[in-house]
C-alpha atoms as a PDB file:
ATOM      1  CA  UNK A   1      -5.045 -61.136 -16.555  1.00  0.00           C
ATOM      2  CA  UNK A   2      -8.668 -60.178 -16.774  1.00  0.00           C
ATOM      3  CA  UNK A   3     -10.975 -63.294 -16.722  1.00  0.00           C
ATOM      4  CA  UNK A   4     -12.663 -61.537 -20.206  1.00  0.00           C
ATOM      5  CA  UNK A   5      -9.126 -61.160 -21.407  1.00  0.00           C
ATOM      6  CA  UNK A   6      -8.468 -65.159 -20.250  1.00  0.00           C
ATOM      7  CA  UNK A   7     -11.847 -66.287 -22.233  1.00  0.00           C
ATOM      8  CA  UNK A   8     -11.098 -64.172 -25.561  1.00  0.00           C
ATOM      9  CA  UNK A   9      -7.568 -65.373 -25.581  1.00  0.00           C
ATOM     10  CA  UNK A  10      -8.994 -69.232 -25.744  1.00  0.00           C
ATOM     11  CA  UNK A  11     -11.847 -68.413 -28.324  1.00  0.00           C
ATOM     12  CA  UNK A  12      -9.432 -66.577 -30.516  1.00  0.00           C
ATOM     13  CA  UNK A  13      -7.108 -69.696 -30.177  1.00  0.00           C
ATOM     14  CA  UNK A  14      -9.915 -72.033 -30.087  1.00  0.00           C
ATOM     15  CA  UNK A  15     -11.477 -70.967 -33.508  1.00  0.00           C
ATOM     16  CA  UNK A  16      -8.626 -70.775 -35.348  1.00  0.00           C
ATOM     17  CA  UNK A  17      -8.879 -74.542 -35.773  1.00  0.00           C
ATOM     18  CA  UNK A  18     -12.999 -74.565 -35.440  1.00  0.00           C
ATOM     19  CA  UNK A  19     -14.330 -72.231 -37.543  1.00  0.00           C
ATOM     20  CA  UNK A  20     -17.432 -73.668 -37.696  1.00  0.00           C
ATOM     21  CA  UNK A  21     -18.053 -72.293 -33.766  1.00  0.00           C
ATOM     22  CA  UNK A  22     -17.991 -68.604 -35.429  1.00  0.00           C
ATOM     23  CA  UNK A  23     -20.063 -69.511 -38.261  1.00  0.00           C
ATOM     24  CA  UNK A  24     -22.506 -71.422 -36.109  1.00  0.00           C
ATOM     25  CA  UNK A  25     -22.328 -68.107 -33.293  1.00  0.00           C
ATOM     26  CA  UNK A  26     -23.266 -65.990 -36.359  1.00  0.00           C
ATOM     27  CA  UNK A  27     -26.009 -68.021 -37.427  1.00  0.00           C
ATOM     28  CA  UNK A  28     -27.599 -67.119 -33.569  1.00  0.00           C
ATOM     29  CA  UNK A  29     -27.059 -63.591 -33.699  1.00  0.00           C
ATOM     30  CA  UNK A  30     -28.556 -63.790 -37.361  1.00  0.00           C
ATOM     31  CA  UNK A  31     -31.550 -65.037 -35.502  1.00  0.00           C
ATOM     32  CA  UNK A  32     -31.657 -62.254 -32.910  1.00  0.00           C
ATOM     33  CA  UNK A  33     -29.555 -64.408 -30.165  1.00  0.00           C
ATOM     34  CA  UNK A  34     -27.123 -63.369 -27.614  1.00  0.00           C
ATOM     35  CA  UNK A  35     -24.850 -66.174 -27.285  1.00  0.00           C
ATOM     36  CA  UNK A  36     -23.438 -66.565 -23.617  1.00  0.00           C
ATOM     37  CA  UNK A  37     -21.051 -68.842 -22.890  1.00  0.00           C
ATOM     38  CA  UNK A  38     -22.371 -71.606 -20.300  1.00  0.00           C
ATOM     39  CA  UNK A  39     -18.707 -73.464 -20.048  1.00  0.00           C
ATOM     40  CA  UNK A  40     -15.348 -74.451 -21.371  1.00  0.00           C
ATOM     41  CA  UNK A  41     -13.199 -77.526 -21.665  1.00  0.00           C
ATOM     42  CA  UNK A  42      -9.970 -78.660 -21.658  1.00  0.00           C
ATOM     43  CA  UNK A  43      -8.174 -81.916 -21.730  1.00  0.00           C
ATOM     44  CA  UNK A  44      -4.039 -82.571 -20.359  1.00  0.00           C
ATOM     45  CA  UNK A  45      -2.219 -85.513 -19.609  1.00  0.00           C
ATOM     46  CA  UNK A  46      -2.131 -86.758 -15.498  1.00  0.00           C
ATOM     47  CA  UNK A  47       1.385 -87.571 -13.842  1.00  0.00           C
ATOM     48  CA  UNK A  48       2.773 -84.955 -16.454  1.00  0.00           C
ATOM     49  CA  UNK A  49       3.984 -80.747 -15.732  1.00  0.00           C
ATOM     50  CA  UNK A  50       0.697 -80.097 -17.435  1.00  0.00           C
ATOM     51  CA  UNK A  51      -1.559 -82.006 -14.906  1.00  0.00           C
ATOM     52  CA  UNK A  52      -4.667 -81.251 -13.144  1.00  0.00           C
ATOM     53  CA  UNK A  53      -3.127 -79.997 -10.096  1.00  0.00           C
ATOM     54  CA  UNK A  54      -0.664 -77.869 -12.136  1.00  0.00           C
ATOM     55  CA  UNK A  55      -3.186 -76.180 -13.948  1.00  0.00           C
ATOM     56  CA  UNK A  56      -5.779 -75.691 -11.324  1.00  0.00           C
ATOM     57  CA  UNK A  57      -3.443 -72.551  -9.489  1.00  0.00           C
ATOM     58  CA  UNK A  58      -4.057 -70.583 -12.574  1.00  0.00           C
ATOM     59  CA  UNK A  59      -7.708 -70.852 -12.039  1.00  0.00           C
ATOM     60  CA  UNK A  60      -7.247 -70.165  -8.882  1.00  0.00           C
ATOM     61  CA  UNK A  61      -5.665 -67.050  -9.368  1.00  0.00           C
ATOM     62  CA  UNK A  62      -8.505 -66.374 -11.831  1.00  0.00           C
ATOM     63  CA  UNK A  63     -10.859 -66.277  -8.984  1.00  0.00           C
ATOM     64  CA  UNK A  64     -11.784 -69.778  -9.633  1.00  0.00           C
ATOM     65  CA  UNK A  65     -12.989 -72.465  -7.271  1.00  0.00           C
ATOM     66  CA  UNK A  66     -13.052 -76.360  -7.876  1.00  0.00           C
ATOM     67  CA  UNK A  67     -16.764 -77.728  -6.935  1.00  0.00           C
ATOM     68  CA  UNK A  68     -16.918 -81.339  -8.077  1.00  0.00           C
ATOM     69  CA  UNK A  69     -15.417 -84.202  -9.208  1.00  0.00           C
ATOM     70  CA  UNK A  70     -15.647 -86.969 -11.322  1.00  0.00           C
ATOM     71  CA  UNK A  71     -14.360 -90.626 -12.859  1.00  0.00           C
ATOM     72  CA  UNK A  72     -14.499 -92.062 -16.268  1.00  0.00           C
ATOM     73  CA  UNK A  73     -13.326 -95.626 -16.197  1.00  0.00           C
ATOM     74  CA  UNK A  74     -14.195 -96.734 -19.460  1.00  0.00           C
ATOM     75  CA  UNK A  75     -11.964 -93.432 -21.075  1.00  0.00           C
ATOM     76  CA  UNK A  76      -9.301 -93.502 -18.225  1.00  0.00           C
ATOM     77  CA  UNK A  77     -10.141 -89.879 -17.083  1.00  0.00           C
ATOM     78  CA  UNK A  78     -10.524 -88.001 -14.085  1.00  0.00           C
ATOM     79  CA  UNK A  79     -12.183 -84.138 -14.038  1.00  0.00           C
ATOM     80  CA  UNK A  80     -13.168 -81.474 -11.831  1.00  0.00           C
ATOM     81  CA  UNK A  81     -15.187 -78.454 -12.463  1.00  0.00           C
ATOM     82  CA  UNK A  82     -14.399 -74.905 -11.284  1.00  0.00           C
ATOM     83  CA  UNK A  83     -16.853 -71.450 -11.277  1.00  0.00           C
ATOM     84  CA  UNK A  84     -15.698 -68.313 -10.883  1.00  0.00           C
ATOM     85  CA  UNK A  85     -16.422 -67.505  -6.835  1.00  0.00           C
ATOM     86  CA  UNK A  86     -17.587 -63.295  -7.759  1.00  0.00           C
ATOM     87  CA  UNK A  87     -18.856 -63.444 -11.275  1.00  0.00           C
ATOM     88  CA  UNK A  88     -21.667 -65.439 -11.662  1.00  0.00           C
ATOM     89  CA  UNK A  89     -21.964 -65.017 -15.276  1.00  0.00           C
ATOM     90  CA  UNK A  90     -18.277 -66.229 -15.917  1.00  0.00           C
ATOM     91  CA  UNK A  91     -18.082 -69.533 -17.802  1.00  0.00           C
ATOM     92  CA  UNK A  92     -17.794 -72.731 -15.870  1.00  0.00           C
ATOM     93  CA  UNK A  93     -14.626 -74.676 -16.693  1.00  0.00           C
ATOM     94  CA  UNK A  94     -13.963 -78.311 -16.909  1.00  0.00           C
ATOM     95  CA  UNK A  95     -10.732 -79.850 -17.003  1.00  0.00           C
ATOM     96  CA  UNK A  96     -10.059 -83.679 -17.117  1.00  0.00           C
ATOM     97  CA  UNK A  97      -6.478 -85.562 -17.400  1.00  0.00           C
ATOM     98  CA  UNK A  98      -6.140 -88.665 -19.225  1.00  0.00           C
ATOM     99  CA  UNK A  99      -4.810 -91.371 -16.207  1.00  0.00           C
ATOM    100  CA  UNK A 100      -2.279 -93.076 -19.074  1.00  0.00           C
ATOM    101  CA  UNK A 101      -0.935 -94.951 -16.572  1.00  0.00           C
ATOM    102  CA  UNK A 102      -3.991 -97.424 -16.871  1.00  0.00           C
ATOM    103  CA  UNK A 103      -3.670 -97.776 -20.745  1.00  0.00           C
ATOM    104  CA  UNK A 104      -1.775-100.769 -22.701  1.00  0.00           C
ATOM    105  CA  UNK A 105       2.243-100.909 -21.985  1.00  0.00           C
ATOM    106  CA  UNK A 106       2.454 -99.536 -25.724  1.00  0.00           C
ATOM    107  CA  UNK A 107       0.570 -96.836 -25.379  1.00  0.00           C
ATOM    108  CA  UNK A 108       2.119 -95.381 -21.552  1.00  0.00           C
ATOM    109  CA  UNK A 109       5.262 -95.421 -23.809  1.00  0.00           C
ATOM    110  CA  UNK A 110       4.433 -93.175 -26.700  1.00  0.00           C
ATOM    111  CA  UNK A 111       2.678 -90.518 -24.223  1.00  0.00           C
ATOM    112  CA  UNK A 112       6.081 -90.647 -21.892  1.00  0.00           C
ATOM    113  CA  UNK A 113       7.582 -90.050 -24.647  1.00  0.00           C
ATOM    114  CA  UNK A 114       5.739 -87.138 -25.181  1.00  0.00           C
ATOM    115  CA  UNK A 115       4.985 -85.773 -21.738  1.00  0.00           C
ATOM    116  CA  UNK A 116       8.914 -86.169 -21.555  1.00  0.00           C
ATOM    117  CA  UNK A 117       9.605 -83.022 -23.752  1.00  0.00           C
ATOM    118  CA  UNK A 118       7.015 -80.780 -21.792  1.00  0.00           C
ATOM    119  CA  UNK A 119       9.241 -78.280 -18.989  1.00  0.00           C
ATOM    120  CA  UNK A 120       8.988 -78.976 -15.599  1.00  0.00           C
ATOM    121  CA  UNK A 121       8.292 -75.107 -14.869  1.00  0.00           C
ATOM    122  CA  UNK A 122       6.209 -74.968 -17.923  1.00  0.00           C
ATOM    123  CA  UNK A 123       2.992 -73.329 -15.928  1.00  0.00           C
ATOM    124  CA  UNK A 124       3.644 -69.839 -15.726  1.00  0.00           C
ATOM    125  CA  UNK A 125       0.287 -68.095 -16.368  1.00  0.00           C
ATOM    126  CA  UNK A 126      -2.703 -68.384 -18.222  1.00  0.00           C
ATOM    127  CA  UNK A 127      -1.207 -68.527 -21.178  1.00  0.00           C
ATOM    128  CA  UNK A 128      -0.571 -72.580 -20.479  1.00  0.00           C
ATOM    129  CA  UNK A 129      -4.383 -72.715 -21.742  1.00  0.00           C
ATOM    130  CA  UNK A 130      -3.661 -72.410 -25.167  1.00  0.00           C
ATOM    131  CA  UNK A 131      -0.068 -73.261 -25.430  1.00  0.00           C
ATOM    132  CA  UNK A 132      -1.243 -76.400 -27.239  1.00  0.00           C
ATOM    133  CA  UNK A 133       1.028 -79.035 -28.195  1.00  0.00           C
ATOM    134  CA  UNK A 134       4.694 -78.387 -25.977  1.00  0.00           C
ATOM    135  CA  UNK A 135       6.041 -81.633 -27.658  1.00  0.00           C
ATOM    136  CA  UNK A 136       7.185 -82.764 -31.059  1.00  0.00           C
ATOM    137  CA  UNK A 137       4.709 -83.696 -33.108  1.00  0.00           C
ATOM    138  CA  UNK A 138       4.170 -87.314 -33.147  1.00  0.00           C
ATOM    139  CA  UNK A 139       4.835 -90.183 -35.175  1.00  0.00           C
ATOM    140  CA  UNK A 140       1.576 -91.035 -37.450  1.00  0.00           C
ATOM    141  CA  UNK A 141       1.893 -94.663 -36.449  1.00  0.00           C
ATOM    142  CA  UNK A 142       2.303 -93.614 -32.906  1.00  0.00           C
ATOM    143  CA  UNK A 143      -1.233 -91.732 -33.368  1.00  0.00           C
ATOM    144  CA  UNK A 144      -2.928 -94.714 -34.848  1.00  0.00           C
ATOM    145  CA  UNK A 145      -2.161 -97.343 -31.677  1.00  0.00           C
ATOM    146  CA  UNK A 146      -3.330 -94.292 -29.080  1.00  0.00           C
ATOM    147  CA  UNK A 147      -6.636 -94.019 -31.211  1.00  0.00           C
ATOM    148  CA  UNK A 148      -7.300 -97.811 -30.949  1.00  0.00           C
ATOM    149  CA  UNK A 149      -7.089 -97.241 -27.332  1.00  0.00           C
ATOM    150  CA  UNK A 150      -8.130 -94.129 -26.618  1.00  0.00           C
ATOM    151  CA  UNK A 151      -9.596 -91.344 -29.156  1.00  0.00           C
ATOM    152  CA  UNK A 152      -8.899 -88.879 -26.005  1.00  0.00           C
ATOM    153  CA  UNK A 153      -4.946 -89.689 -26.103  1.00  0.00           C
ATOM    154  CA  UNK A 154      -4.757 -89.605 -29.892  1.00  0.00           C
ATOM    155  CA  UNK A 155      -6.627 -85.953 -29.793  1.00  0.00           C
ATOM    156  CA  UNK A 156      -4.744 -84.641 -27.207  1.00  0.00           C
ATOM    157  CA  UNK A 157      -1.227 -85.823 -28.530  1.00  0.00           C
ATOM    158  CA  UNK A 158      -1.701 -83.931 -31.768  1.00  0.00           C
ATOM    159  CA  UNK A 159      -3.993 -81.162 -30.029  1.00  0.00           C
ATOM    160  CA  UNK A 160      -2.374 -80.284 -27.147  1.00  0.00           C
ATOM    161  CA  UNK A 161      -3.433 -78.409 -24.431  1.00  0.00           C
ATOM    162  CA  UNK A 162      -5.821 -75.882 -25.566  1.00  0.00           C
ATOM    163  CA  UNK A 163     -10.081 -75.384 -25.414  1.00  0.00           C
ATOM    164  CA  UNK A 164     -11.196 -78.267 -26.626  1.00  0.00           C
ATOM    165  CA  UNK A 165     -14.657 -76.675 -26.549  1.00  0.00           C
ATOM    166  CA  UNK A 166     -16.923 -73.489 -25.727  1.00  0.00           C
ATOM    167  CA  UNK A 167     -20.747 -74.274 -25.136  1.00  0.00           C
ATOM    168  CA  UNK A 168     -24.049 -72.400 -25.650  1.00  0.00           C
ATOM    169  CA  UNK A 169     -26.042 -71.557 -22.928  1.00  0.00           C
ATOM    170  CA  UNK A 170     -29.301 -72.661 -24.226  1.00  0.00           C
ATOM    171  CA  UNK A 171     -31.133 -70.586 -21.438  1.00  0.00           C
ATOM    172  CA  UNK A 172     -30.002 -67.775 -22.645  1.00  0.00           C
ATOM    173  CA  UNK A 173     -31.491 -68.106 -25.871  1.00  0.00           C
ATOM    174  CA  UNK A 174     -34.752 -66.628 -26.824  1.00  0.00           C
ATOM    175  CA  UNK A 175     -35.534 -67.684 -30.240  1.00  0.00           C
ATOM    176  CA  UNK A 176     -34.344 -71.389 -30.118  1.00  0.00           C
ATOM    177  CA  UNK A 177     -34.911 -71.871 -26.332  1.00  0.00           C
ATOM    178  CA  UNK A 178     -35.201 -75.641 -26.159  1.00  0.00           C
ATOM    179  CA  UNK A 179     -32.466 -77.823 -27.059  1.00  0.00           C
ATOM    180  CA  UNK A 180     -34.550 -80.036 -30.013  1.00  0.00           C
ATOM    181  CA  UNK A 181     -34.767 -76.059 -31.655  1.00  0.00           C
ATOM    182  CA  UNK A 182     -31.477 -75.559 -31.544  1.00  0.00           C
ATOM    183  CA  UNK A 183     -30.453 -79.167 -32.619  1.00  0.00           C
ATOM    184  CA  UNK A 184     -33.102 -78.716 -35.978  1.00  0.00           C
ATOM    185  CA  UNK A 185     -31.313 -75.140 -36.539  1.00  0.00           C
ATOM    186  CA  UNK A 186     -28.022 -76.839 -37.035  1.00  0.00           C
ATOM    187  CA  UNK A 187     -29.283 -79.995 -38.951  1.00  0.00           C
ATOM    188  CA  UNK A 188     -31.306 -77.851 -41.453  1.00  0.00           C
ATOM    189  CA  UNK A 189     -27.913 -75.981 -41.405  1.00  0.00           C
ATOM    190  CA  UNK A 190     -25.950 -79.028 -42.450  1.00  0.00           C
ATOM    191  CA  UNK A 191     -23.980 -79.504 -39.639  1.00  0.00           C
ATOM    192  CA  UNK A 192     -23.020 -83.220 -38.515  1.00  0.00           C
ATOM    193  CA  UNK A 193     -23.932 -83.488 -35.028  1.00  0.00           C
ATOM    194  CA  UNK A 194     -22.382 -85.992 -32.195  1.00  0.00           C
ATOM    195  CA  UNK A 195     -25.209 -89.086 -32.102  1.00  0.00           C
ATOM    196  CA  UNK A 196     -23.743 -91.657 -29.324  1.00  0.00           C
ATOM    197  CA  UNK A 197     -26.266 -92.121 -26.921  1.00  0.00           C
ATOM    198  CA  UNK A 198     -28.711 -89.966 -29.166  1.00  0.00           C
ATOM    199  CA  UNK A 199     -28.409 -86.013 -29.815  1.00  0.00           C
ATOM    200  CA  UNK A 200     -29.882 -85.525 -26.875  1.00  0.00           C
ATOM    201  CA  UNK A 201     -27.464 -85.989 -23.490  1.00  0.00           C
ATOM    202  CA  UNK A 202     -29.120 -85.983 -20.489  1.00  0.00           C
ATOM    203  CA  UNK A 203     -33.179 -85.227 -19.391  1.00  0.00           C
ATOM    204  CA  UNK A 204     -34.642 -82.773 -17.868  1.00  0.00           C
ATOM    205  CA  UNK A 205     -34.892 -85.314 -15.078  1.00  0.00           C
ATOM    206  CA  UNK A 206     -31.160 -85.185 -14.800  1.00  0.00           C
ATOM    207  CA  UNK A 207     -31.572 -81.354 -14.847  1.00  0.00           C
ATOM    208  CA  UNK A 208     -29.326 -80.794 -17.558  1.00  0.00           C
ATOM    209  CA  UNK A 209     -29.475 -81.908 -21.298  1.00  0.00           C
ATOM    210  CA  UNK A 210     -26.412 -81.695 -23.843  1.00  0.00           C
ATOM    211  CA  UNK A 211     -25.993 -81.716 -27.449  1.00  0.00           C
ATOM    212  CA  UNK A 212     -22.733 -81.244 -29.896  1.00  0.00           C
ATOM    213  CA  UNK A 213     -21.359 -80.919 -32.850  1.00  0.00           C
ATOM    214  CA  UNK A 214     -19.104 -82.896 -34.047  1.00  0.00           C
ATOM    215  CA  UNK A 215     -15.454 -81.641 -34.310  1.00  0.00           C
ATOM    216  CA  UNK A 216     -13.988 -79.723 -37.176  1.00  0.00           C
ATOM    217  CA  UNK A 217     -11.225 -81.235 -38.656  1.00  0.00           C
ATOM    218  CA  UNK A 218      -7.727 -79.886 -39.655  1.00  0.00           C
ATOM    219  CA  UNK A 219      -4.996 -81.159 -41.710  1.00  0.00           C
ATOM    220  CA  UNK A 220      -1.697 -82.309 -39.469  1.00  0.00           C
ATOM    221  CA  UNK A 221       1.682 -83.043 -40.263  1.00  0.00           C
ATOM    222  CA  UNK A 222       3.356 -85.826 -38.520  1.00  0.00           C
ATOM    223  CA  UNK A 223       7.106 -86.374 -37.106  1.00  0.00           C
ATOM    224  CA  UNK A 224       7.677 -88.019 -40.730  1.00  0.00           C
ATOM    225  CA  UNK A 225       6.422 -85.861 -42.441  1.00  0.00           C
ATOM    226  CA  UNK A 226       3.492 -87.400 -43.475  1.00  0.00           C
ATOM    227  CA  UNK A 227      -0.311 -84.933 -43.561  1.00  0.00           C
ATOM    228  CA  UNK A 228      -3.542 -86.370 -42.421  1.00  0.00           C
ATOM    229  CA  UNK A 229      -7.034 -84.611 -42.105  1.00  0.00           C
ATOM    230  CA  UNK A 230      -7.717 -85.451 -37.796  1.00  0.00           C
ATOM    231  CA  UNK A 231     -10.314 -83.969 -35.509  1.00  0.00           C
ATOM    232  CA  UNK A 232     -10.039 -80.463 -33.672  1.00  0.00           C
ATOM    233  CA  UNK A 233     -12.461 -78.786 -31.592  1.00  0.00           C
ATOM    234  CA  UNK A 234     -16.261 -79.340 -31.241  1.00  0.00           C
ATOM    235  CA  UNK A 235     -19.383 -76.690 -30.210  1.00  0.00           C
ATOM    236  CA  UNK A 236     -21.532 -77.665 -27.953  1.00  0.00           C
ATOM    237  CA  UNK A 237     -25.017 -76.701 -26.648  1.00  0.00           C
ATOM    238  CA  UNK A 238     -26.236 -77.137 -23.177  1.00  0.00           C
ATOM    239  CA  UNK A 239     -29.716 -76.250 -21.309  1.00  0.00           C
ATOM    240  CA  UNK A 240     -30.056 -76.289 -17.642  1.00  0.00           C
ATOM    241  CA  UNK A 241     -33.051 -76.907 -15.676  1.00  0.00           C
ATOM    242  CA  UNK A 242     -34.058 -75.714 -12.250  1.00  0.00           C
ATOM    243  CA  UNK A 243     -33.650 -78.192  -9.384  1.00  0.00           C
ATOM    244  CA  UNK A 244     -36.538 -78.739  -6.428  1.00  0.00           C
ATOM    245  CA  UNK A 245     -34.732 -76.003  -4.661  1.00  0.00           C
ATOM    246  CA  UNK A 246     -35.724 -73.821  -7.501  1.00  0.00           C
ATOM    247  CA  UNK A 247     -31.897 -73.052  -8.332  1.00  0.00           C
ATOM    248  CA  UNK A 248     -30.483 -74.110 -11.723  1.00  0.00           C
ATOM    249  CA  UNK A 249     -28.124 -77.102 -11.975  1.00  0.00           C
ATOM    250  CA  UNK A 250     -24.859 -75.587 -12.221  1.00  0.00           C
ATOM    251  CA  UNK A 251     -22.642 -78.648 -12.153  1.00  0.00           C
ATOM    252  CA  UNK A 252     -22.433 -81.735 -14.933  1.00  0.00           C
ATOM    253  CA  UNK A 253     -23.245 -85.235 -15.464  1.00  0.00           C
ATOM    254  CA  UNK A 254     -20.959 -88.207 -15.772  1.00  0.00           C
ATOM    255  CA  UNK A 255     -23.022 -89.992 -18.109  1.00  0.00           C
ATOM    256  CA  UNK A 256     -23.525 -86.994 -20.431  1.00  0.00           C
ATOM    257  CA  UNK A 257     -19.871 -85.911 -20.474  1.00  0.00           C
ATOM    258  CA  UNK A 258     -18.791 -89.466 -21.395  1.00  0.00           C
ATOM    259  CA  UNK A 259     -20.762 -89.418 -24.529  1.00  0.00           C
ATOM    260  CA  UNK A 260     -19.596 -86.007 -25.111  1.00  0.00           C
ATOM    261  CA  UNK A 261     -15.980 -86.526 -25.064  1.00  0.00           C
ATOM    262  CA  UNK A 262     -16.861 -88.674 -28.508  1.00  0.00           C
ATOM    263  CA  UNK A 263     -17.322 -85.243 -30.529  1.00  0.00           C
ATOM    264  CA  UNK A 264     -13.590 -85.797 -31.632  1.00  0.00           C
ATOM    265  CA  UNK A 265     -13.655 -89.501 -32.130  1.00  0.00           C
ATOM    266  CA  UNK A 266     -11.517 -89.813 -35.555  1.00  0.00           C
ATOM    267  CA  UNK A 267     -13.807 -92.376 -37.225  1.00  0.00           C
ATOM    268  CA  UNK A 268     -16.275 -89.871 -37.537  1.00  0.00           C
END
């Protein structure tokens, strides 16, 4: 597969569920923008046939190339970041696992119970990217005690394994070329926008800054039965900023990416 193929695969899955990332793509072009694609996420489960190091020989074979690493102890993740080693203007990809392990005793047993149901041989191709949930779907009281503990497990237990966003490259715009432009365009466009930490992630100083919306939501039915509205998938906006070197910033930042992972927090 084609990594163009790869990429319109995910968006077609991706806004199935988040609709508002083609209304919000139109709203550029309206306003005379080509919208590039700076980077894509995705979230698994560690210690599982979908983990990190399952997954990242399919980006390999992409022409892919892991180039950092990084620890969130507060949300019980681990990441890494890959960029495509020939095509520069590929998207960047970040995948983090959820270490479940390190979550109450309650909680490690509703994701085994989960992760239990997922194939062994289950990574075959590409495809894995947007196979999203390979599991039952869960109970809804199961849901609620991952949620207290972690809005990551809840989202990714009803979810599954598929883009959990695609992101603007803000240098790339021409019209809205700073990220406080782009933010306004959205706001005076209605759109609820992720505020922890402020809607501004990151500085200048940090050479990258990060905004998002916050996710769409869907309705989902439960093992029982039972239909609740839950979060899906978010859009978000990032601007990167040339280093002393004079090269842009091409990796991320812990402390932004924390606050990002919140665009799918259910109380919001």
């Amino acid at each position: 597969m084609q990594v163009d193929q790869f990429f319109a695969a995910l968006w077609d899955s991706y806004t199935s569920v988040t609709p508002q990332a083609q209304r919000i793509q139109a709203l550029f072009k309206q306003h005379g923008e080509n919208v590039i694609n700076d980077h894509i996420a995705f979230r698994t489960f560690a210690n599982s046939p979908i983990a990190l190091e399952k997954l990242e020989p399919i980006l390999i074979d992409l022409g892919y190339q892991a180039y950092g690493a990084f620890r969130f102890e507060s949300k019980h993740l681990k990441a890494r970041c890959y960029k495509h080693q020939s095509q520069a203007d590929a998207p960047k990809i970040f995948l983090s696992e959820l270490l479940s392990d390190e979550l109450p005793a309650d909680c490690q047993a509703i994701i085994n119970k989960l992760v239990e149901q997922i194939p062994d041989d289950v990574v075959q191709g590409p495809e894995i990217f947007w196979s999203k949930c390979l599991w039952q779907p869960i109970a809804e009281q199961d849901y609620l005690t991952l949620a207290q503990h972690s809005e990551y497990a809840a989202w990714l237990s009803t979810m599954g394994l598929q883009a959990n966003h695609f992101t603007v490259s803000i240098n790339h715009l021409t019209q809205t070329p700073s990220i406080q432009e782009v933010n306004q365009l959205l706001l005076d466009e209605g759109y609820t926008l992720n505020q922890t930490g402020g809607l501004i992630k990151g500085s200048p100083e940090l050479y990258l800054e990060q905004s998002s919306t916050m996710a769409d939501k869907i309705e989902f039915t439960f093992a029982e039965g039972e239909t609740r509205v839950i979060p899906s998938c978010f859009y978000e906006f990032a601007l990167r900023h040339k280093q002393p070197n004079g090269e842009l910033f091409d990796s991320f930042i812990e402390g932004n990416a924390d606050k990002i992972f919140d665009s799918t927090n259910s109380a919001a």
